[in-house]
Protein backbone atom coordinates (compact mmCIF):
# COMPACT_ATOMS: atom_id res chain seq x y z
CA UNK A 1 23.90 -18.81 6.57
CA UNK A 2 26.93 -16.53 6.88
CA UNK A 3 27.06 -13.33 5.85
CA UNK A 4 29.44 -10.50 6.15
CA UNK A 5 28.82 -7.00 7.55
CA UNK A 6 29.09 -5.40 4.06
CA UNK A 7 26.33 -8.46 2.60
CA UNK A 8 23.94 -6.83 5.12
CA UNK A 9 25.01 -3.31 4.44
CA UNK A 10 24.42 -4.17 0.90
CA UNK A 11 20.74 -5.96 2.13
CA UNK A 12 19.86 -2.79 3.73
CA UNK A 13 20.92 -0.17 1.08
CA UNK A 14 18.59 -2.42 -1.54
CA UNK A 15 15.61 -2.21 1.03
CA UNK A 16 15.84 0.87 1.66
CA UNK A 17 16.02 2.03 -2.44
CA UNK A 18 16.07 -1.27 -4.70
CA UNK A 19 16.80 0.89 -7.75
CA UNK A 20 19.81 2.40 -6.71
CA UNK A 21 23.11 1.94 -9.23
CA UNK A 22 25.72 -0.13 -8.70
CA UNK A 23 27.69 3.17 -8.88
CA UNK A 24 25.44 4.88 -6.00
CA UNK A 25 25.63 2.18 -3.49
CA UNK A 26 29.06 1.88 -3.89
CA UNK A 27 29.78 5.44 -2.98
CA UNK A 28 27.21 4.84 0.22
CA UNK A 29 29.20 1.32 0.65
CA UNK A 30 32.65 2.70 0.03
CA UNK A 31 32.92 -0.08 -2.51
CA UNK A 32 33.50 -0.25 -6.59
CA UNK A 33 30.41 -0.87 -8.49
CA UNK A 34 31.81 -4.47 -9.72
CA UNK A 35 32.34 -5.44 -6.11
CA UNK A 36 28.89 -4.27 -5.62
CA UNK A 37 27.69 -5.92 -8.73
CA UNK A 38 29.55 -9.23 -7.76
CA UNK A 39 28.48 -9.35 -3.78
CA UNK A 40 24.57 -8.98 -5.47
CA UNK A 41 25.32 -11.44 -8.19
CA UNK A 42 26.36 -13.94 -5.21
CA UNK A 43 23.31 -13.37 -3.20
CA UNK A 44 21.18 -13.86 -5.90
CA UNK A 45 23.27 -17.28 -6.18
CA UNK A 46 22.95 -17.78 -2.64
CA UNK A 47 18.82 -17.33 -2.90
CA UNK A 48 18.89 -14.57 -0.37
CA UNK A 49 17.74 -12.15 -3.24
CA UNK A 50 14.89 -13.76 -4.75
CA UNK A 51 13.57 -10.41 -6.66
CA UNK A 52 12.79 -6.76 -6.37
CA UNK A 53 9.59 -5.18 -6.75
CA UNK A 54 7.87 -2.10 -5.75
CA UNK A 55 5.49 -0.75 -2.72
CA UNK A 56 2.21 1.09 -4.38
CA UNK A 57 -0.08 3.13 -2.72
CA UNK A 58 -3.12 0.63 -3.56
CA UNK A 59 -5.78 3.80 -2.42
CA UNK A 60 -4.54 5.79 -4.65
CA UNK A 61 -5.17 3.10 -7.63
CA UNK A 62 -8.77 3.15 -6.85
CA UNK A 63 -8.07 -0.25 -4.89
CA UNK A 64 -8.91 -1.62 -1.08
CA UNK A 65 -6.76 -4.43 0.43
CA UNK A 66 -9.05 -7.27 2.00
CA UNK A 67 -7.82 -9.94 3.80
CA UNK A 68 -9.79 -13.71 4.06
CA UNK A 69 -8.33 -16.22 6.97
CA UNK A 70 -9.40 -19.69 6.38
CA UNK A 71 -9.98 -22.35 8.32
CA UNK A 72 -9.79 -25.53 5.89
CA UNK A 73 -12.06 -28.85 6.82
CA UNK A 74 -12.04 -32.34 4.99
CA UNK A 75 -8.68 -31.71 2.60
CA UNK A 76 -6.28 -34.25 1.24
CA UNK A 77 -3.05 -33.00 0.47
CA UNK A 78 -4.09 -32.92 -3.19
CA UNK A 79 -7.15 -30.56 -2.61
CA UNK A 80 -4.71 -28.27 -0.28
CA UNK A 81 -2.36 -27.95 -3.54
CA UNK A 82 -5.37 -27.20 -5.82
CA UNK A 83 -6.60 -24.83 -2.77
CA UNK A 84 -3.56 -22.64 -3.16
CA UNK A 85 -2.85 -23.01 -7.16
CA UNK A 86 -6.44 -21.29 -7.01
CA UNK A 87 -5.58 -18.49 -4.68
CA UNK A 88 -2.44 -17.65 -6.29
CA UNK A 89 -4.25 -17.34 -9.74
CA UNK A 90 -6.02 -15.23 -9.05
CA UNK A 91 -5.24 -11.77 -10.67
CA UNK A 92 -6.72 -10.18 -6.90
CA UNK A 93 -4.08 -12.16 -5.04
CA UNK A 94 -1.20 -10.52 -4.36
CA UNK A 95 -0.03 -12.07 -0.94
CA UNK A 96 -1.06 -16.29 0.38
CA UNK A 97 0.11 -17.97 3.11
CA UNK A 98 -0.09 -21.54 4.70
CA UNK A 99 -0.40 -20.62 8.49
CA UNK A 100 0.01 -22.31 12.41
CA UNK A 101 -2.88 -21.47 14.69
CA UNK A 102 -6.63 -20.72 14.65
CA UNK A 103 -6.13 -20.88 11.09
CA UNK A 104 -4.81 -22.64 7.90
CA UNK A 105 -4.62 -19.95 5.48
CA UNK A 106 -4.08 -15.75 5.12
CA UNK A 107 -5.22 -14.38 1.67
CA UNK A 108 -4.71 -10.60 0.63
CA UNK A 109 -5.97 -9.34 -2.13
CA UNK A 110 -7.34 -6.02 -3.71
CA UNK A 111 -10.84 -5.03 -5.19
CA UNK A 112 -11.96 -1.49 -5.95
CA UNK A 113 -15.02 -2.00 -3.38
CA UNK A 114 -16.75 -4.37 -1.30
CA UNK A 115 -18.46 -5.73 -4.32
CA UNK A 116 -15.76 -6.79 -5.58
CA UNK A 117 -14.56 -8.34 -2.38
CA UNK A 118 -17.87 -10.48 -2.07
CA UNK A 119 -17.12 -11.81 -5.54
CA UNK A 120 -13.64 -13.24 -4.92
CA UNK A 121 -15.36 -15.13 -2.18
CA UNK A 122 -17.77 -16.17 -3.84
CA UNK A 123 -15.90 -17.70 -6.33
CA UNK A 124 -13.82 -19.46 -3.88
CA UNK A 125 -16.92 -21.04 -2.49
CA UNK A 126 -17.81 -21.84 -5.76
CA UNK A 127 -14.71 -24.30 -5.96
CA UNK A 128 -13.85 -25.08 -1.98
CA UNK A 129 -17.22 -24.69 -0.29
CA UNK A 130 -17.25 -28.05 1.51
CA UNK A 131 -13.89 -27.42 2.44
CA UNK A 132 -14.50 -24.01 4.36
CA UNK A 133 -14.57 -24.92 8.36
CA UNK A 134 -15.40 -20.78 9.01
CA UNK A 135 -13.54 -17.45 7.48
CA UNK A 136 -12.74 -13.73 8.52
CA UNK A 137 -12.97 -11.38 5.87
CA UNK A 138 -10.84 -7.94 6.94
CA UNK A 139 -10.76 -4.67 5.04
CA UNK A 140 -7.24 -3.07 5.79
CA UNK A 141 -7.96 0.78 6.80
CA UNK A 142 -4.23 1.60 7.63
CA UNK A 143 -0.77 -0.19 6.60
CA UNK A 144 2.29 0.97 8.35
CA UNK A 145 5.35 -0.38 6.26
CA UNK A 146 8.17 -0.48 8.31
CA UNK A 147 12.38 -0.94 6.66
CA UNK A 148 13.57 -4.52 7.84
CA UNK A 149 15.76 -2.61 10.32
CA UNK A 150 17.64 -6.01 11.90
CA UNK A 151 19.38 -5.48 8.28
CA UNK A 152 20.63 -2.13 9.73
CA UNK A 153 17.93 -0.28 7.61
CA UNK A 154 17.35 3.36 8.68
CA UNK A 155 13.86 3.07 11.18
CA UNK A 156 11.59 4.83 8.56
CA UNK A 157 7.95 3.97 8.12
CA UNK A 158 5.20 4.66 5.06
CA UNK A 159 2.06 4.78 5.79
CA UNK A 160 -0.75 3.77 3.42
CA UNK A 161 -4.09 6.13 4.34
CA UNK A 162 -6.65 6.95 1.87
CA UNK A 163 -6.11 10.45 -0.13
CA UNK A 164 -7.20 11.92 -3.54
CA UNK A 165 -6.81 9.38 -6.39
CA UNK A 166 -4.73 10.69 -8.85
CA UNK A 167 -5.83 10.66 -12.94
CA UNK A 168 -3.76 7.51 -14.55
CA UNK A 169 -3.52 6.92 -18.11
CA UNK A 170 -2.58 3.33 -19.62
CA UNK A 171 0.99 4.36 -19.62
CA UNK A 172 1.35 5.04 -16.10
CA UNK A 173 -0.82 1.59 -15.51
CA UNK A 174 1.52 0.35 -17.60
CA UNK A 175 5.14 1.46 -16.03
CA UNK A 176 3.80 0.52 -12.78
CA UNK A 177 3.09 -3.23 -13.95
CA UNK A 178 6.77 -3.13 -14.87
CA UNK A 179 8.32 -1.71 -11.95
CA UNK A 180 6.25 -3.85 -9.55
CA UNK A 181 7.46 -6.82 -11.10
CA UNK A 182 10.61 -6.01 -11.00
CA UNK A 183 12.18 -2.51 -9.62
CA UNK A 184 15.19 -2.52 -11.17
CA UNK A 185 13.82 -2.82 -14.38
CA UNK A 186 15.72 0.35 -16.82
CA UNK A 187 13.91 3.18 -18.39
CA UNK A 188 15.41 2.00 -21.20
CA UNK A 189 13.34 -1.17 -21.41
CA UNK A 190 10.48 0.18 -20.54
CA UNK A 191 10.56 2.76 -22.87
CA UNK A 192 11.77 0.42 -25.89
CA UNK A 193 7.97 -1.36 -24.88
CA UNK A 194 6.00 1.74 -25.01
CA UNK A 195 7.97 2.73 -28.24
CA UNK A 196 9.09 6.00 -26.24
CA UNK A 197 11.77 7.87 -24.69
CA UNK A 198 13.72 6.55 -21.81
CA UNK A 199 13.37 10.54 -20.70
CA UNK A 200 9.62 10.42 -20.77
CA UNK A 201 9.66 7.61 -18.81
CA UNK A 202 12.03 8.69 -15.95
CA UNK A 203 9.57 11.95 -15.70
CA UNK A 204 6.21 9.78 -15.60
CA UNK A 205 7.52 7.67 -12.81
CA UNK A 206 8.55 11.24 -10.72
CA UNK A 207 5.29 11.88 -10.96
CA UNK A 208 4.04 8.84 -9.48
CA UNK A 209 6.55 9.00 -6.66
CA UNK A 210 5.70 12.72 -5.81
CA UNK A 211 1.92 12.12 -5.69
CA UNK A 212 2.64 8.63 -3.94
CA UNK A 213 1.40 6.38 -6.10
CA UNK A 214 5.29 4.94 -5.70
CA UNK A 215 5.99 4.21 -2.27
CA UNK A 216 8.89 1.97 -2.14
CA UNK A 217 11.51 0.24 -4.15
CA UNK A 218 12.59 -3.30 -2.56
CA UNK A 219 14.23 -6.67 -2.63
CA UNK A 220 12.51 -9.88 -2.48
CA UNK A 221 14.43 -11.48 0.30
CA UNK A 222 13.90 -14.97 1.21
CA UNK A 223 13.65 -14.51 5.08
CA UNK A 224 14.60 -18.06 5.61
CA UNK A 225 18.28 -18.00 4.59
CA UNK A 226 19.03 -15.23 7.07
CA UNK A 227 17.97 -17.21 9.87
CA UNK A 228 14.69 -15.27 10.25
CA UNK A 229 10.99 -16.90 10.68
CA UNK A 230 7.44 -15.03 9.81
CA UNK A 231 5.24 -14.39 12.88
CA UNK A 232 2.05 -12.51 12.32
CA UNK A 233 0.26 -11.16 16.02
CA UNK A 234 -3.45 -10.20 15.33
CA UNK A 235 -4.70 -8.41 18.02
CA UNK A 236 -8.13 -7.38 19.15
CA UNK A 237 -8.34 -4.18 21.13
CA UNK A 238 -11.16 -3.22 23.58
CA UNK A 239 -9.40 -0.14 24.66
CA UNK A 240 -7.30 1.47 22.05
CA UNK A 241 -6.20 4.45 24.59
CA UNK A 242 -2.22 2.89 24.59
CA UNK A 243 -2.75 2.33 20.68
CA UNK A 244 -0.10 5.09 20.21
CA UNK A 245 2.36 3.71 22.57
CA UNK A 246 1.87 0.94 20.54
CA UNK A 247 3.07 2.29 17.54
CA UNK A 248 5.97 4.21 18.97
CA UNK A 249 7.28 0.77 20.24
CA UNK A 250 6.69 -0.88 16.54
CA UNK A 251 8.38 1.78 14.97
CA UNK A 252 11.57 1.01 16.84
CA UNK A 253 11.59 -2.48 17.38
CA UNK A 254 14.13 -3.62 14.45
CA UNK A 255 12.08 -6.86 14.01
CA UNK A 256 8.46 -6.17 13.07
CA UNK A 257 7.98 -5.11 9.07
CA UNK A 258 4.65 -4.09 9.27
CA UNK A 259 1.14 -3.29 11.25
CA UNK A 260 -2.23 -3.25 9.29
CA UNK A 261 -5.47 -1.93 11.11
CA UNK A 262 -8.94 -3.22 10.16
């Protein structure tokens, strides 16, 4: 699909800060905000823009991120799509994937400790168990989130590492449901649900950015219309003396999004 240099501007200025105003990335954009508002409108249309949500610090919610591959044995098509409708119901789930290679399926989800963990899978065995060939169940010590720099995004990285868990109330649970389902949600409407100020709001959600409970405001982009395909490299180190090498090349190579270490 075709897209100008200003689309991908635009693309970049949303991944780098999804809740920006149209009036702020036009001034970064040299555009109006209805240009701004039309070219977003239009990629929207165009299914580039399928969403925005935000990046949390799951460590800092009390949560660890597992990760189950699957190797799938004895499955109709029918018992694949019941397969997945079960993953992604899950209220743990937060990332699935059909996969090439050793393995048919990636699952990542959170639980507050390995307990938890064993639990999912033992649910899923409770449903699939005669369809499980062999699994690898992960825990996820480090995630280095990386901009999607062949946009043109600025080559900045967040790391997730464990730190002091911050005291949440139902409110801040609350705003962070929002905003993760949608970043560019207003104060406004949040506040009108919580029967508050929009100003109360906009100070809670500081907060969580400062103490980095907020990482990250970004569009959804559907990879696919901008000529891009998902590879995932899992690699198993003997000798991790180059493992910072390693980094400094993925921090500057505009095409990977992300490294996880388990």
């Amino acid at each position: 699909m075709s897209l100008s240099k200003q689309d991908y501007a635009l693309l970049a200025q949303l991944d780098t800060n999804a809740r920006q105003t149209y009036i702020q990335l036009g001034k970064k954009l040299r555009m109006n905000k209805d240009t701004v508002k039309y070219r977003m409108e239009r990629l929207h249309k165009l299914g580039i823009i399928q969403g925005y949500y935000t990046e949390l610090n799951t460590r800092l919610l009390g949560y660890t991120i597992y990760r189950i591959y699957i190797k799938l044995q004895n499955v109709k098509p029918s018992t694949r799509a019941s397969i997945f409708n079960w993953i992604c119901t899950q209220k743990e789930t937060f990332y699935v994937a059909e996969i090439i290679g050793q393995w048919d399926i990636a699952v990542l989800f959170w639980a507050k400790d390995i307990v938890g963990a064993e639990q999912f899978w033992n649910n899923y065995k409770s449903n699939f168990v005669q369809h499980i060939q062999h699994h690898l169940l992960s825990i996820f010590t480090k995630l280095h989130i990386f901009p999607r720099k062949y946009l043109g995004s600025k080559p900045d990285v967040v790391r997730v590492e464990p730190k002091l868990i911050p005291s949440l109330d139902k409110t801040d649970y609350f705003i962070l449901q929002e905003l993760a389902s949608n970043s560019r949600v207003s104060f406004v409407d949040i506040a009108l649900k919580l029967k508050t100020t929009a100003k109360r709001i906009a100070y809670r959600v500081r907060k969580l950015e400062k103490s980095n409970v907020i990482l990250w405001y970004r569009a959804k982009l559907n990879y696919l219309k901008l000529d891009k395909q998902y590879f995932k490299v899992d690699m198993f180190l003997n000798d991790t003396t180059h493992l910072k090498a390693f980094y400094q090349f993925a921090y500057t190579n505009k095409n990977i999004i992300y490294i996880n270490q388990t």
